[in-house]
Protein backbone atom coordinates (compact mmCIF):
# COMPACT_ATOMS: atom_id res chain seq x y z
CA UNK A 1 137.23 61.80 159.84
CA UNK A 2 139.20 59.21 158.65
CA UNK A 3 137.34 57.11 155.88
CA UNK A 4 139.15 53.92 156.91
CA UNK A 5 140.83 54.05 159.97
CA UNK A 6 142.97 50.84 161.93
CA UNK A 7 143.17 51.27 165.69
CA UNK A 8 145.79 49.20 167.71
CA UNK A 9 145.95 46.40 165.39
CA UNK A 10 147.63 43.57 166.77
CA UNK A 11 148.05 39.98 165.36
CA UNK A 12 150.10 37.04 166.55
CA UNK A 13 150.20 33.28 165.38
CA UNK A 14 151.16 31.52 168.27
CA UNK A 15 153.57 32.74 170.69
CA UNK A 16 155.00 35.28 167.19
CA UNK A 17 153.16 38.20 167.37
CA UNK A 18 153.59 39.35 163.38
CA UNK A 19 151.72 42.69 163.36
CA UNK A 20 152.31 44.95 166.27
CA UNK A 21 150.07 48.13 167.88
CA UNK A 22 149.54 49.21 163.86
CA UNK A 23 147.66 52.50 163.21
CA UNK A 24 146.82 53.81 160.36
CA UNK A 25 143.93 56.85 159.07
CA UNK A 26 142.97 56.36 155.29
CA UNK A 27 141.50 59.77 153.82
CA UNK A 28 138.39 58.42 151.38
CA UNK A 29 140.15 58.26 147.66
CA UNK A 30 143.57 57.74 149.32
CA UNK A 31 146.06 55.37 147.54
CA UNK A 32 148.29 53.82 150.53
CA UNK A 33 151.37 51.43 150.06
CA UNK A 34 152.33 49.19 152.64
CA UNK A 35 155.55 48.59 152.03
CA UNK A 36 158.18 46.59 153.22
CA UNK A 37 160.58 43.34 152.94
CA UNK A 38 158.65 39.75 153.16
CA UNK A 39 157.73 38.70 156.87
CA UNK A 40 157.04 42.27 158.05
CA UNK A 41 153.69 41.63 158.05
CA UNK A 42 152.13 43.70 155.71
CA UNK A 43 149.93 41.46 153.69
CA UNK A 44 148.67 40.27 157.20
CA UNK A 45 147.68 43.65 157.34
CA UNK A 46 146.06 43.64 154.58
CA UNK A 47 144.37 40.31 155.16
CA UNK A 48 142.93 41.22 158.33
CA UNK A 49 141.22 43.96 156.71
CA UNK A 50 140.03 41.88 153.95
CA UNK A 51 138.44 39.55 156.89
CA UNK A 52 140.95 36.65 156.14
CA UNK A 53 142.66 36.74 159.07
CA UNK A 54 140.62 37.82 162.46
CA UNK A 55 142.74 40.21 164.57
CA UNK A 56 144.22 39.07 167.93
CA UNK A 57 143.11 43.16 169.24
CA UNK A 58 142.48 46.17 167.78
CA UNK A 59 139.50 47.87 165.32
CA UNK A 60 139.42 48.32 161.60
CA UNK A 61 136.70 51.27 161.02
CA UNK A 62 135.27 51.83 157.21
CA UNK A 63 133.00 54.76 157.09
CA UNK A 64 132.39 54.70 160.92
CA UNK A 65 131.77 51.32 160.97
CA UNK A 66 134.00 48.74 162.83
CA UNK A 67 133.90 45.51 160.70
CA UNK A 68 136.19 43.21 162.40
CA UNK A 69 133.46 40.56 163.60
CA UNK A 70 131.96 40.83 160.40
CA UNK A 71 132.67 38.14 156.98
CA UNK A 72 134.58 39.20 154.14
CA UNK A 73 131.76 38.99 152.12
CA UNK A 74 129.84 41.39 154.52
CA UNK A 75 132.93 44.44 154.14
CA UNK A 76 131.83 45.67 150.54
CA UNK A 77 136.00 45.07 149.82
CA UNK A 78 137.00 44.34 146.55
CA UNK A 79 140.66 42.44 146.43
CA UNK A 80 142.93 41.61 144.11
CA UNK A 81 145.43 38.97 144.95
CA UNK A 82 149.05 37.99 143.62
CA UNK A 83 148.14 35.23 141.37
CA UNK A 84 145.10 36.57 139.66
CA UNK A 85 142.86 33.52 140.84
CA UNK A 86 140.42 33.81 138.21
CA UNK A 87 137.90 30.76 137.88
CA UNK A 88 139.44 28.69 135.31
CA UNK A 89 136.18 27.38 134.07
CA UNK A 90 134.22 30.77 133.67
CA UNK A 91 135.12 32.94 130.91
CA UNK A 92 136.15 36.82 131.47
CA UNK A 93 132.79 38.19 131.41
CA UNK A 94 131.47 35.15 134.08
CA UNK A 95 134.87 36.20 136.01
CA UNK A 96 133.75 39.74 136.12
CA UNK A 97 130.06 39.26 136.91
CA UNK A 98 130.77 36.53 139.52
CA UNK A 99 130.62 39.28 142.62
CA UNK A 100 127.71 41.16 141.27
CA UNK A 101 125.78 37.63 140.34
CA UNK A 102 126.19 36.90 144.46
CA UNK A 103 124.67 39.92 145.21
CA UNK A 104 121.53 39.45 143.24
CA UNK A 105 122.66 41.98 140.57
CA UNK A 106 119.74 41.26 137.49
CA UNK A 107 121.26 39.40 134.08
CA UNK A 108 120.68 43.24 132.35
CA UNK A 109 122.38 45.19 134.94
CA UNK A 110 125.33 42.54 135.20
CA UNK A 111 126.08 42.51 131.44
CA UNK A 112 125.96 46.17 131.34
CA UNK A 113 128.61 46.40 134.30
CA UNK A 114 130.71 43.69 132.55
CA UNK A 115 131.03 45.71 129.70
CA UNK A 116 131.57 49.04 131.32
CA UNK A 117 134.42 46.89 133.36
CA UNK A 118 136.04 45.66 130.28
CA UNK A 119 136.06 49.04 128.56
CA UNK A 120 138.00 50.46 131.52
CA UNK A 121 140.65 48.16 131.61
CA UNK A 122 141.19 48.40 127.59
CA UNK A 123 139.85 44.57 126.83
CA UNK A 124 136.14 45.35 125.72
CA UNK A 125 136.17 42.01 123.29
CA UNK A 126 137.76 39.55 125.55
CA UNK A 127 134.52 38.97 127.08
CA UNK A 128 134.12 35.00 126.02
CA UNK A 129 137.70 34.27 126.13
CA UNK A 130 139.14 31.97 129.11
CA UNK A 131 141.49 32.77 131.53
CA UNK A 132 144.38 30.16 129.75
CA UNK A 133 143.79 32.47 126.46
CA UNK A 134 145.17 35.53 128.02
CA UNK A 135 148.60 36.94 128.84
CA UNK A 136 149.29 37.74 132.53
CA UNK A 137 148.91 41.15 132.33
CA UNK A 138 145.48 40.76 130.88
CA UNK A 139 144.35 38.07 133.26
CA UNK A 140 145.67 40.50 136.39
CA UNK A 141 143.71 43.45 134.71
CA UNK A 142 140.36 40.63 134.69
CA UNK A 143 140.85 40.44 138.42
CA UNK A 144 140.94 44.20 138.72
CA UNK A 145 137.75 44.11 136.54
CA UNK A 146 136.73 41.57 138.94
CA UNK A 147 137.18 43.64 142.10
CA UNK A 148 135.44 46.43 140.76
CA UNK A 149 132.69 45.66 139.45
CA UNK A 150 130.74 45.10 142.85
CA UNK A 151 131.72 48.66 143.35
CA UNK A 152 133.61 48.23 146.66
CA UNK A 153 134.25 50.85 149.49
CA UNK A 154 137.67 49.78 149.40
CA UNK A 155 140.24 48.03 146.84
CA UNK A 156 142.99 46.17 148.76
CA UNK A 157 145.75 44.87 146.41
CA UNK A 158 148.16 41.77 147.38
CA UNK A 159 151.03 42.45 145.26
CA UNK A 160 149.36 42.48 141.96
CA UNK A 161 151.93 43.11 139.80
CA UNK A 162 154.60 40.75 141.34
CA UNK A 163 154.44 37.64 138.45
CA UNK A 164 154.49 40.16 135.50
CA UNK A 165 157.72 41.17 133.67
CA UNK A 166 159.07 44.83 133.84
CA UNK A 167 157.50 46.24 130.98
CA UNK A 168 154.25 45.01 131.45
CA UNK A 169 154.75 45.70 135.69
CA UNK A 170 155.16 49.92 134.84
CA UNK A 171 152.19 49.90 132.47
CA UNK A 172 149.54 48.07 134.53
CA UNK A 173 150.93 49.83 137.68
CA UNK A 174 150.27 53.27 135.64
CA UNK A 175 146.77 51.98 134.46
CA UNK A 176 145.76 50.85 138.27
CA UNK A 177 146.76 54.07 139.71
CA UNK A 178 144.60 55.65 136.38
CA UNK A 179 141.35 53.41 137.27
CA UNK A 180 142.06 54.42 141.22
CA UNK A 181 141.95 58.03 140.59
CA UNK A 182 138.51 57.94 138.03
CA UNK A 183 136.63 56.03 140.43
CA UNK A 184 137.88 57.83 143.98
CA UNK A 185 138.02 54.44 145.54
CA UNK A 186 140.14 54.33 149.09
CA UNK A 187 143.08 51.70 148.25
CA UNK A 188 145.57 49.93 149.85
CA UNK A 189 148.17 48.48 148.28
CA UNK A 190 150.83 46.01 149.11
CA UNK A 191 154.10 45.65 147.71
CA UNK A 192 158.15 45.22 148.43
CA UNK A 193 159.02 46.99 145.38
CA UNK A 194 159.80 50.46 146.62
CA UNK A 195 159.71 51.78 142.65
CA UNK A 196 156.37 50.47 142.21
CA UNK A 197 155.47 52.04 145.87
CA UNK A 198 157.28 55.70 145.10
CA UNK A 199 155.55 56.27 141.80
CA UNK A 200 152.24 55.35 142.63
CA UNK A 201 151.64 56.24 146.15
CA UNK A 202 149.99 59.32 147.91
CA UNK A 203 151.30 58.03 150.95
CA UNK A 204 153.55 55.48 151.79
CA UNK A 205 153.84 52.96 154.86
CA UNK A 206 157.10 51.42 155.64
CA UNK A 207 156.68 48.29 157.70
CA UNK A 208 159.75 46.47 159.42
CA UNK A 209 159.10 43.80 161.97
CA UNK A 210 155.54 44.08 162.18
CA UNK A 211 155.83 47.96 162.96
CA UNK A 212 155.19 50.69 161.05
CA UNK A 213 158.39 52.54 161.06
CA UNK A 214 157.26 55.81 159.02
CA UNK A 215 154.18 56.90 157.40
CA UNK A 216 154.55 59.60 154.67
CA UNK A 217 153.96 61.40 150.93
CA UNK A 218 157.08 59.42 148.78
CA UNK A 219 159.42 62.82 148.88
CA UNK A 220 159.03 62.52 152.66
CA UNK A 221 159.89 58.76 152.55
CA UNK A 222 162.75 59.11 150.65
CA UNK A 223 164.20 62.03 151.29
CA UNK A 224 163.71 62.46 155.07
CA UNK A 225 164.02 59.16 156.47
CA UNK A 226 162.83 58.76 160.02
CA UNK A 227 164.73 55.65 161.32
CA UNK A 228 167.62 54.27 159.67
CA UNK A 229 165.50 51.08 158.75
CA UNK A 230 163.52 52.92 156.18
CA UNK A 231 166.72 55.62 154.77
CA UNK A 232 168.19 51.80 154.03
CA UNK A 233 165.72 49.87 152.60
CA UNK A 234 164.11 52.81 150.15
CA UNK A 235 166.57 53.59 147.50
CA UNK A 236 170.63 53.38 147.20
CA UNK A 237 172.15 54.51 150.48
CA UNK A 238 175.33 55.93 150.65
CA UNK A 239 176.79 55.25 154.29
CA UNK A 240 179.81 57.50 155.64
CA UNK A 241 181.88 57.02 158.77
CA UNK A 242 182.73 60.16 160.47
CA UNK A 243 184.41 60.92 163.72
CA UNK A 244 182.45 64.12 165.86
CA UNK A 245 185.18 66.51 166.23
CA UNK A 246 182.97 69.93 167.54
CA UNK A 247 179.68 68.04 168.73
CA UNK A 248 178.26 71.69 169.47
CA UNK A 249 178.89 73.11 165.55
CA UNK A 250 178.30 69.75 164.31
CA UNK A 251 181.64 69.65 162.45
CA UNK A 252 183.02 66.12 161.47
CA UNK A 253 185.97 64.83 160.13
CA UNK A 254 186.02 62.19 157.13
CA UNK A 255 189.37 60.48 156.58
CA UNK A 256 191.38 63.58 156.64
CA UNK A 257 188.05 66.22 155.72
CA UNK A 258 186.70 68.45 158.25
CA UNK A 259 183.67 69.74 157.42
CA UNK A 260 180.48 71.41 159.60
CA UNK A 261 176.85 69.82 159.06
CA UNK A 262 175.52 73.10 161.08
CA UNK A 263 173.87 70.89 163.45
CA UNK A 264 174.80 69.82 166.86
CA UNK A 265 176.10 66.26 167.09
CA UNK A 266 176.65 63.56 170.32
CA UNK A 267 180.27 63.34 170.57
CA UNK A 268 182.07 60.04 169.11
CA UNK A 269 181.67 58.75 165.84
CA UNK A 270 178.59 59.00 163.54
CA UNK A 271 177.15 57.34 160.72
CA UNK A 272 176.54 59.69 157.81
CA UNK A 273 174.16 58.59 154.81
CA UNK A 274 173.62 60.32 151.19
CA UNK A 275 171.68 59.35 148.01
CA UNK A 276 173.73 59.00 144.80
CA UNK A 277 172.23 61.89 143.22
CA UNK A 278 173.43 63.77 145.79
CA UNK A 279 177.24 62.84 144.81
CA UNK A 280 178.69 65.01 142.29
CA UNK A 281 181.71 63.75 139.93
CA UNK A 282 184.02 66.51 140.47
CA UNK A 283 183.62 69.57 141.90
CA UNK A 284 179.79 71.55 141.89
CA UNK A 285 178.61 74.77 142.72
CA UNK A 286 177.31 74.66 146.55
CA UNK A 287 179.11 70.86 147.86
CA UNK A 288 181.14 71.95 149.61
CA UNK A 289 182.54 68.32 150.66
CA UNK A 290 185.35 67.29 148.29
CA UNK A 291 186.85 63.99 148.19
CA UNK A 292 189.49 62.51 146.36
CA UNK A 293 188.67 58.80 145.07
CA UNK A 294 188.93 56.32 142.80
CA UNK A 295 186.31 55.04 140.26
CA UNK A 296 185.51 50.98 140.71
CA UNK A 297 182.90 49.83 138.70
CA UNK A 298 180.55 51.76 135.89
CA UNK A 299 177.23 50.01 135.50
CA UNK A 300 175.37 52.09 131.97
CA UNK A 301 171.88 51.96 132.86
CA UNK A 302 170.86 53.58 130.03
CA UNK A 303 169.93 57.09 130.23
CA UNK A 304 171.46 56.99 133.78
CA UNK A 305 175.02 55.64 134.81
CA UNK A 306 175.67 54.40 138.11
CA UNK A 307 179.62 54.52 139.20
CA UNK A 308 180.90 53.51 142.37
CA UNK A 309 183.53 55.48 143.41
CA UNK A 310 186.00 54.59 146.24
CA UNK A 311 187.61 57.45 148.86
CA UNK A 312 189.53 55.84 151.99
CA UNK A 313 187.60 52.78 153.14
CA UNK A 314 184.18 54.19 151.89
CA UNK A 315 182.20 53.41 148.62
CA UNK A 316 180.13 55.91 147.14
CA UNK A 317 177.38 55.22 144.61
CA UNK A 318 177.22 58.21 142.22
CA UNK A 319 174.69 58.83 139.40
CA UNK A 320 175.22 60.74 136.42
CA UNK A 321 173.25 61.59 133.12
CA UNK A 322 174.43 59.73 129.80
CA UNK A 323 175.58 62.05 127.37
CA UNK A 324 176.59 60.63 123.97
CA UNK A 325 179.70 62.83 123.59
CA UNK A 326 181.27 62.39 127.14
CA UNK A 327 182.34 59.15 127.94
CA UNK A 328 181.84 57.44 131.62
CA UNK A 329 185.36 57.14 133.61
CA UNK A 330 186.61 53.99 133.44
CA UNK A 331 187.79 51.80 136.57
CA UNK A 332 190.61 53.07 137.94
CA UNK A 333 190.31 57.00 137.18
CA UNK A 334 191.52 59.15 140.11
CA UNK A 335 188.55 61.28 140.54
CA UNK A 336 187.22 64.22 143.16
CA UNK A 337 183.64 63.81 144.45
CA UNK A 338 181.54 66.26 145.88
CA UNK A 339 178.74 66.75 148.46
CA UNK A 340 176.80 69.53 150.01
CA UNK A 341 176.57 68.80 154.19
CA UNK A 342 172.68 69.74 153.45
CA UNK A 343 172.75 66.45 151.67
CA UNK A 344 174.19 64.42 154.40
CA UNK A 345 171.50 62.56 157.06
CA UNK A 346 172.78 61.83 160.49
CA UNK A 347 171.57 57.37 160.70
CA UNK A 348 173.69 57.00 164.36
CA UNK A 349 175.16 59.47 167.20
């Protein structure tokens, strides 16, 4: 059985209903992204199972227990929010012993948790510092102290990493999902960066419009989009027109390219989608669609670089691997691409 588990969940401010018939099961030790662009509802989601927001129907179950008429304080949650909200006043070890000293926890027992706290988020003699003396990262790894220390059933995280810069963003994000997997603890996660979401994630919920449009491991998510909501908004998308010529062999033309997807197709036009690492400069062993195009831009990315190539009226994003003695193309290159049909996902009949 499910360790948390939302039923029907349903919320609605006014005549907007914001979150609509959600369900989701959350195996105990499970690390869960909602994820999605702002206004789909997900951190109302998350909120409602924090207690912050009451549903307007539906259950939210933790360990067989349905806590929706019950106070946040009364859900054994731990939550850490977007903008740390630390107590300005209280240094980091009050900060981290304020949950446990609501619950009664003696001085010994609290100081000893403080410590143990600080030691597993790497800041073990910050302890009488204030929240002004630290650097984001290290007041956003306080409140994850914080959060902890009451040793919750369940971690729910409101875009944590959000206010931090890139650098600091990946190494938090790798020392969360660290702390996560010591202590076993069920976690949801919000965010609307799918990087953060891909590489972090044992599953992954992709919210649009107050639905949950797919649930799924990251490969799953990216690679087998269910709707054409989600194969859009997680990643680069390549989109390809294509007319149905054989709807029963699935073959297609593109511009002046006929080529079979081995799949039957509705007859009329399609809309044909592929990643950029699916795109091949040239031609490669096994894509069997070649087109002939022209290079646009080159953006270096490092040990990546991204080209966008142009064929008829279509642009194709392409990726491929910096090598220090082959040189990109440069705008205006007259090029052949190449894709395997395997590669191509079917968004529209």
């Amino acid at each position: 059985m499910a360790f948390l588990k939302i039923e029907h969940l349903e919320k609605s401010f006014g005549t907007t209903r914001v979150v609509k018939d959600f369900d989701l099961e959350i195996e105990k030790g499970e690390f869960i992204s909602l994820l999605g662009p702002s206004g789909c509802g997900k951190t109302t989601v998350l909120r409602m199972v924090a207690g912050f927001e009451t549903p307007s129907t539906g259950a939210i179950i933790i360990d067989g227990k349905d806590v929706v008429a019950l106070r946040p304080s009364q859900r054994n949650i731990g939550m850490v929010f977007q903008a740390y909200a630390l107590f300005p006043n209280l240094t980091v070890g009050e900060n981290v012993a304020f949950g446990l000293k609501i619950k009664g926890i003696g001085k010994d027992e609290r100081e000893a948790r403080v410590q143990e706290m600080l030691a597993m988020i790497g800041l073990p003699d910050l302890s009488s510092r204030y929240p002004f003396q630290l650097s984001g990262g290290q007041q956003q790894r306080v409140a994850l102290a914080r959060a902890l220390a009451v040793q919750p059933q369940v971690l729910l995280l409101d875009e944590p990493l959000s206010a931090l810069d890139a650098k600091i963003r990946v190494s938090l994000r790798t020392q969360i999902r660290e702390i996560q997997r010591e202590l076993g603890i069920t976690t949801l996660f919000v965010t609307h960066d799918q990087e953060e979401a891909l590489s972090i994630s044992d599953r992954i919920v992709v919210m649009n419009g107050g639905v949950a449009e797919q649930v799924g491991a990251p490969f799953e998510i990216y690679n087998r989009p269910s709707t054409r909501f989600v194969a859009q908004f997680v990643g680069t998308l390549n989109l390809i027109e294509a007319d149905v010529i054989e709807p029963a062999s699935g073959t297609v033309r593109i511009g002046t390219t006929e080529i079979s997807l081995g799949r039957p197709l509705y007859p009329g036009r399609v809309t044909l989608a592929c990643r950029p690492e699916a795109v091949s400069l040239g031609a490669a062993e096994g894509r069997s669609l070649v087109l002939h195009a022209e290079i646009g831009e080159v953006h270096f990315l490092g040990a990546v670089i991204r080209v966008q190539a142009r064929t008829g009226r279509t642009s194709l994003s392409l990726d491929t691997f910096n090598r220090p003695d082959t040189p990109p193309p440069a705008a205006g290159d007259r090029v052949q691409v190449s894709i395997s049909p395997a590669d191509l996902l079917v968004l529209e009949a």
